[in-house]
Protein backbone atom coordinates (compact mmCIF):
# COMPACT_ATOMS: atom_id res chain seq x y z
CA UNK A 1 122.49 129.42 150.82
CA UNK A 2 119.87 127.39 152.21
CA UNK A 3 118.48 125.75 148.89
CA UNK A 4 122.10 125.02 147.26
CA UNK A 5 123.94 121.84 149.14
CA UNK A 6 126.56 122.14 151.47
CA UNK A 7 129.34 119.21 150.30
CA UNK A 8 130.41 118.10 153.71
CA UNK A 9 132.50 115.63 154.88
CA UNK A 10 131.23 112.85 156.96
CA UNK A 11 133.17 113.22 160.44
CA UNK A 12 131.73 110.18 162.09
CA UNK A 13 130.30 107.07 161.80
CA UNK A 14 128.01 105.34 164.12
CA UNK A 15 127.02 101.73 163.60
CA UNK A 16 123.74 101.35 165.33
CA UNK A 17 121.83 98.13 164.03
CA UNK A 18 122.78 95.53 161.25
CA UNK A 19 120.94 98.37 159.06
CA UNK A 20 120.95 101.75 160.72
CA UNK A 21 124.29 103.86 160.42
CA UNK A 22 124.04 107.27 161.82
CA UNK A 23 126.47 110.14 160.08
CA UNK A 24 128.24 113.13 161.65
CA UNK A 25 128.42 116.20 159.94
CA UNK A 26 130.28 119.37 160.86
CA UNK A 27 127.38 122.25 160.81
CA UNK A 28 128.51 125.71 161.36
CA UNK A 29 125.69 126.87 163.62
CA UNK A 30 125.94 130.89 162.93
CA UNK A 31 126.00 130.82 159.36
CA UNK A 32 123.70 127.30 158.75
CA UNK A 33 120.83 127.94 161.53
CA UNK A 34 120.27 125.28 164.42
CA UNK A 35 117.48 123.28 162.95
CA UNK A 36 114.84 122.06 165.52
CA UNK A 37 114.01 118.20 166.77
CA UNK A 38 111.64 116.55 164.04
CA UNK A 39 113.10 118.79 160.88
CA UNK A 40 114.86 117.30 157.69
CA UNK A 41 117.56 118.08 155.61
CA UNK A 42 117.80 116.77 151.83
CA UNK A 43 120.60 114.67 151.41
CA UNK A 44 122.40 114.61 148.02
CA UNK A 45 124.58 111.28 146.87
CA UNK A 46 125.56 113.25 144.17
CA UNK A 47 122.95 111.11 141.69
CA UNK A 48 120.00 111.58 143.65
CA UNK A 49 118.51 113.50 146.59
CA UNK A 50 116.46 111.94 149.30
CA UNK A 51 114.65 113.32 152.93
CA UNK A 52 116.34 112.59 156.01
CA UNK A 53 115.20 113.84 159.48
CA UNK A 54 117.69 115.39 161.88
CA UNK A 55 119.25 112.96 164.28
CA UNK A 56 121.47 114.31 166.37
CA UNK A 57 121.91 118.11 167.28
CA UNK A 58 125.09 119.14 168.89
CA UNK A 59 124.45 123.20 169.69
CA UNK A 60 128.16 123.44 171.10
CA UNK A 61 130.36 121.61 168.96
CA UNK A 62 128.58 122.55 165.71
CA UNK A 63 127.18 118.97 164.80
CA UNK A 64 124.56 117.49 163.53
CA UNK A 65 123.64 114.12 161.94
CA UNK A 66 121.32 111.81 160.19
CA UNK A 67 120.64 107.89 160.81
CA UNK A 68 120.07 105.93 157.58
CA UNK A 69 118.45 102.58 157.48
CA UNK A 70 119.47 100.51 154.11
CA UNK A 71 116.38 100.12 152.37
CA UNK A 72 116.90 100.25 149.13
CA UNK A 73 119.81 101.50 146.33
CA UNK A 74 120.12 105.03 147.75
CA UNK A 75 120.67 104.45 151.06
CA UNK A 76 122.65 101.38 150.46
CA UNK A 77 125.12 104.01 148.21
CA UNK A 78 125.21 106.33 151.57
CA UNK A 79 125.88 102.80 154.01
CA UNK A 80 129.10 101.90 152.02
CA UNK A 81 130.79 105.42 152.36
CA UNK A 82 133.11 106.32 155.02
CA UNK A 83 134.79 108.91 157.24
CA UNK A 84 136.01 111.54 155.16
CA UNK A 85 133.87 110.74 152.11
CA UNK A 86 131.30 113.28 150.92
CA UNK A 87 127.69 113.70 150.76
CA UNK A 88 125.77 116.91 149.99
CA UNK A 89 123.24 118.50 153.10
CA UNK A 90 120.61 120.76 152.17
CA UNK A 91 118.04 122.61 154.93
CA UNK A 92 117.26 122.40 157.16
CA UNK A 93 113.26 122.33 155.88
CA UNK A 94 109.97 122.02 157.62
CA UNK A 95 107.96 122.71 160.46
CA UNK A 96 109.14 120.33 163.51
CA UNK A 97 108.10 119.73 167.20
CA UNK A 98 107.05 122.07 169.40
CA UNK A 99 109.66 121.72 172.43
CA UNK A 100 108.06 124.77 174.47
CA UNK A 101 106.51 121.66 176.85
CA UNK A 102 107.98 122.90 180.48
CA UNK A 103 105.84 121.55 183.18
CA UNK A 104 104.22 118.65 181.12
CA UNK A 105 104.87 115.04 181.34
CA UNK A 106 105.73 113.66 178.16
CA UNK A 107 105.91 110.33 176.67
CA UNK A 108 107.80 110.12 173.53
CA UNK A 109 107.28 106.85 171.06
CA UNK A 110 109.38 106.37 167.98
CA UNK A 111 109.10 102.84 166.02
CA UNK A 112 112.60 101.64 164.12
CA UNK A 113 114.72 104.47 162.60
CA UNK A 114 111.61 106.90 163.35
CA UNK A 115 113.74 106.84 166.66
CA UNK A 116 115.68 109.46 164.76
CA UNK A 117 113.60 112.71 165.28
CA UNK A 118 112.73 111.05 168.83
CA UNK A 119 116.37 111.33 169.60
CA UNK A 120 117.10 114.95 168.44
CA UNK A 121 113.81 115.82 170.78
CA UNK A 122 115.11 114.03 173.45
CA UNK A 123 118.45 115.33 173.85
CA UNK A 124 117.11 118.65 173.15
CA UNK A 125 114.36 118.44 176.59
CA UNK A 126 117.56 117.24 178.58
CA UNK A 127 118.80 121.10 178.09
CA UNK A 128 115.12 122.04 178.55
CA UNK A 129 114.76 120.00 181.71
CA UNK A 130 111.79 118.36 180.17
CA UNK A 131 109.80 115.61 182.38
CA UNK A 132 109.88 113.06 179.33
CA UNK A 133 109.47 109.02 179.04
CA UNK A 134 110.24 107.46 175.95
CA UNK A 135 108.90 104.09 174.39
CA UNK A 136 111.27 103.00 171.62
CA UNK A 137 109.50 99.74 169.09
CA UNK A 138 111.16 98.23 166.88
CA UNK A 139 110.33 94.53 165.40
CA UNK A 140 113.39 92.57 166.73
CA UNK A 141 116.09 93.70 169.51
CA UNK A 142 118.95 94.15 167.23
CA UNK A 143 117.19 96.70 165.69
CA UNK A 144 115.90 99.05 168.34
CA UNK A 145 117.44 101.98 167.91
CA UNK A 146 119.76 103.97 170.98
CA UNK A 147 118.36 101.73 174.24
CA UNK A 148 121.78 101.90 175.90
CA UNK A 149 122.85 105.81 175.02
CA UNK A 150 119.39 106.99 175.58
CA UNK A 151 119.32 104.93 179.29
CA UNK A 152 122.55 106.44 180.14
CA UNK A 153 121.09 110.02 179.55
CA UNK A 154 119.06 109.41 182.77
CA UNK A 155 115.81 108.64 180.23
CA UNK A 156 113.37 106.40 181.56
CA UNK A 157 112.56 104.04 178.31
CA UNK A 158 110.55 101.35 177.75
CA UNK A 159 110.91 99.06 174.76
CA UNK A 160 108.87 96.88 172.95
CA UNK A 161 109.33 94.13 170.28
CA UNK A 162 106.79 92.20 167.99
CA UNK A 163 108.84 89.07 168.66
CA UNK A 164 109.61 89.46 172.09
CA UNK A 165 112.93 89.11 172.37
CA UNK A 166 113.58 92.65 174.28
CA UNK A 167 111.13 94.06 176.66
CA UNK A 168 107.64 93.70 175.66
CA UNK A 169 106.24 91.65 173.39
CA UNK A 170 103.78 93.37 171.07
CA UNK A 171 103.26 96.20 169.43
CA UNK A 172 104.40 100.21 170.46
CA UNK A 173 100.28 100.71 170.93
CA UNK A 174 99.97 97.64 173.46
CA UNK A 175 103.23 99.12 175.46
CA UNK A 176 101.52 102.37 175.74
CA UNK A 177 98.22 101.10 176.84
CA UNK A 178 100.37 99.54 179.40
CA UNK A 179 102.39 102.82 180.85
CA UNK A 180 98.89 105.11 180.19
CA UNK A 181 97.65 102.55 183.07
CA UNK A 182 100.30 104.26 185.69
CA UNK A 183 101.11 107.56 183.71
CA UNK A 184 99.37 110.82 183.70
CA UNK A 185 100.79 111.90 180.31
CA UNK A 186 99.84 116.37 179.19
CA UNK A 187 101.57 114.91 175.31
CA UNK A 188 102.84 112.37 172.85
CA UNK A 189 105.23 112.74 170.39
CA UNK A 190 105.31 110.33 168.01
CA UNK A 191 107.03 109.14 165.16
CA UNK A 192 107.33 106.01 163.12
CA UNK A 193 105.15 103.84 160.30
CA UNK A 194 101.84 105.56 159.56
CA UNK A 195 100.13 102.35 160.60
CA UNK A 196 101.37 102.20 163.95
CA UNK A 197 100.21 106.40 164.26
CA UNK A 198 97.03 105.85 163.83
CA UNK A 199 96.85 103.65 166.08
CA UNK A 200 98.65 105.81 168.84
CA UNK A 201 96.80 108.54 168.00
CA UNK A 202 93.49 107.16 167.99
CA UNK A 203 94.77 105.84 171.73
CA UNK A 204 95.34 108.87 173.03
CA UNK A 205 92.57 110.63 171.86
CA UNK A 206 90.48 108.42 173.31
CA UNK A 207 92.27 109.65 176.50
CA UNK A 208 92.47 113.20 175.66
CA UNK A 209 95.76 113.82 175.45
CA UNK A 210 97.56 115.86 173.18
CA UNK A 211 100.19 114.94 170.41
CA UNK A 212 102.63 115.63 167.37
CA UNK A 213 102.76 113.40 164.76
CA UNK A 214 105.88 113.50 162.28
CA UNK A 215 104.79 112.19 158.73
CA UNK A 216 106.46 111.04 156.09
CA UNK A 217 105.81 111.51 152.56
CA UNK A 218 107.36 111.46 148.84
CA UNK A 219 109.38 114.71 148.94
CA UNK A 220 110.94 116.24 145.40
CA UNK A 221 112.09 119.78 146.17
CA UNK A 222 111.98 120.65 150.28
CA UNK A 223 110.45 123.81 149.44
CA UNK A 224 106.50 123.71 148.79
CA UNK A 225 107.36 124.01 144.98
CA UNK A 226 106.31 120.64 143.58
CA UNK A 227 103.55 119.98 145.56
CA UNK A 228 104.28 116.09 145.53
CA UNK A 229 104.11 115.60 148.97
CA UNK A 230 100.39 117.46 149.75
CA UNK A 231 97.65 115.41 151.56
CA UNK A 232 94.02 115.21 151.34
CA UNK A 233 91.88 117.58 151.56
CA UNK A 234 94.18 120.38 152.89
CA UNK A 235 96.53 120.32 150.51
CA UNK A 236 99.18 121.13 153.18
CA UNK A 237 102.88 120.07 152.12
CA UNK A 238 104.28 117.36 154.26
CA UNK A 239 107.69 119.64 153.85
CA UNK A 240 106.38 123.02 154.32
CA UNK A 241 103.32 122.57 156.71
CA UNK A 242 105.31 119.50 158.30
CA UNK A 243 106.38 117.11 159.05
CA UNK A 244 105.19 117.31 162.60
CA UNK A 245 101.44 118.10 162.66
CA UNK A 246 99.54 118.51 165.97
CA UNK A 247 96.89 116.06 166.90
CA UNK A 248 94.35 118.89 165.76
CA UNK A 249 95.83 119.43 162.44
CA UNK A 250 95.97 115.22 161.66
CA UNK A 251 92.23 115.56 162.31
CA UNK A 252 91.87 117.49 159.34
CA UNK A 253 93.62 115.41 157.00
CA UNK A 254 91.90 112.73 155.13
CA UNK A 255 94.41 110.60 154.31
CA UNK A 256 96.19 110.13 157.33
CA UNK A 257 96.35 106.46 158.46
CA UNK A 258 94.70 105.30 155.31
CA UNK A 259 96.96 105.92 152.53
CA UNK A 260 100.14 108.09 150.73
CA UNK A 261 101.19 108.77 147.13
CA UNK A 262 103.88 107.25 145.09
CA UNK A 263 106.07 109.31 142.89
CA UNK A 264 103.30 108.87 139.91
CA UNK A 265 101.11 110.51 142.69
CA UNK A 266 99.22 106.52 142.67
CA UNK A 267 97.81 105.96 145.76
CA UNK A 268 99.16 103.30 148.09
CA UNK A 269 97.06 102.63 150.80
CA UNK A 270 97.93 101.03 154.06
């Protein structure tokens, strides 16, 4: 069932970064669903259970996977396991990217392991023959996320780094002020720290064009139950009603750029 974990092994380990591990699961397709680019699974250590978007979506060999970056005791439990250890997989959950984007050009920005969703969208347009660029931040080079495999898929990517030290120096919004100069881009997709949304959306808005917007908020139960992850004043659940929201939709919630909710439901704002 859907809402009860499958305990799966973990086939496959991919170091990425100094932080970022991404784990291979075997996912029966026909009887688990194929989940879509920019959904989440819950992912059970067998203490505690914690949000992880979709990764990596492999249709034909039954496949999918999760990238982790250790940032705190959870995911540092999930970073010391290994091949053949177990964690628990439950979802897929949520509403994710619209891929139905034939005949647009797309530019595609994820910041650090918000690269994650950006991925699973990516490889998915590749079957979808999608006309897609994609701008991959991070804050240092060791830790941009899937340069090389991404490259190698034929992508045309940029990259950015506050520090310089791989392509441009600066932030994901000065790199895509940059390619809007020589671009003529139909839609964004976007995913990565709130901060840095706003600020892409507010870009491209000022240009007209169109995005999605995966957010990321304190999720409990996956299922709309709890309502610990709603946002002002909609009251939409980031895990039902997201966590990709259209540019239209963000306009319509208050909170958006400007602050989230910590388990207590305190706000933190940005």
């Amino acid at each position: 069932m859907k809402n009860v974990p499958n305990v799966l092994k973990i086939r496959d380990i991919i170091y990425e970064t100094p932080s970022v591990k991404t784990f291979i699961f075997d996912w029966d397709m026909k009887i688990n669903g194929i989940p879509k680019p920019g959904e989440f699974v819950m992912v059970w250590n067998f203490k505690n259970e914690k949000p992880m978007a979709v990764s990596f979506i492999d249709k034909f060999n039954n496949k999918i996977g999760i990238t982790v970056k250790n940032v705190g005791e959870f995911t540092d439990d999930i970073h010391k396991l290994s091949i053949g250890d177990k964690l628990g997989i439950r979802g897929f959950y949520g509403n994710g990217f619209n891929t139905d984007l034939t005949d647009k050009k797309i530019l595609a920005i994820g910041a650090g392991v918000g690269m994650g969703p950006i991925k699973a969208f990516a490889l998915d347009s590749i079957l979808k023959n999608l006309d897609l660029d994609i701008l991959i931040a991070a804050v240092t080079k060791e830790e941009l996320l899937f340069v090389d495999d991404l490259k190698n898929k034929g992508f045309n990517v940029s990259t950015c780094t506050n520090d310089g030290t791989c392509g441009f120096k600066g932030y994901a919004t000065d790199k895509a002020i940059d390619l809007l100069k020589n671009n003529n881009y139909d839609e964004v997709i976007v995913c990565g720290p709130e901060g840095m949304m706003i600020e892409i959306f507010d870009l491209f808005e000022k240009h007209n064009i169109n995005g999605q917007y995966s957010m990321e908020r304190y999720m409990k139960c996956a299922i709309g139950i709890c309502g610990q992850c709603c946002v002002d004043n909609t009251g939409w659940r980031i895990c039902v009603e997201g966590p990709v929201f259209s540019s239209e939709d963000l306009k319509k919630i208050n909170e958006f750029g400007k602050y989230k909710r910590d388990a207590k439901g305190t706000k933190k704002h940005y």
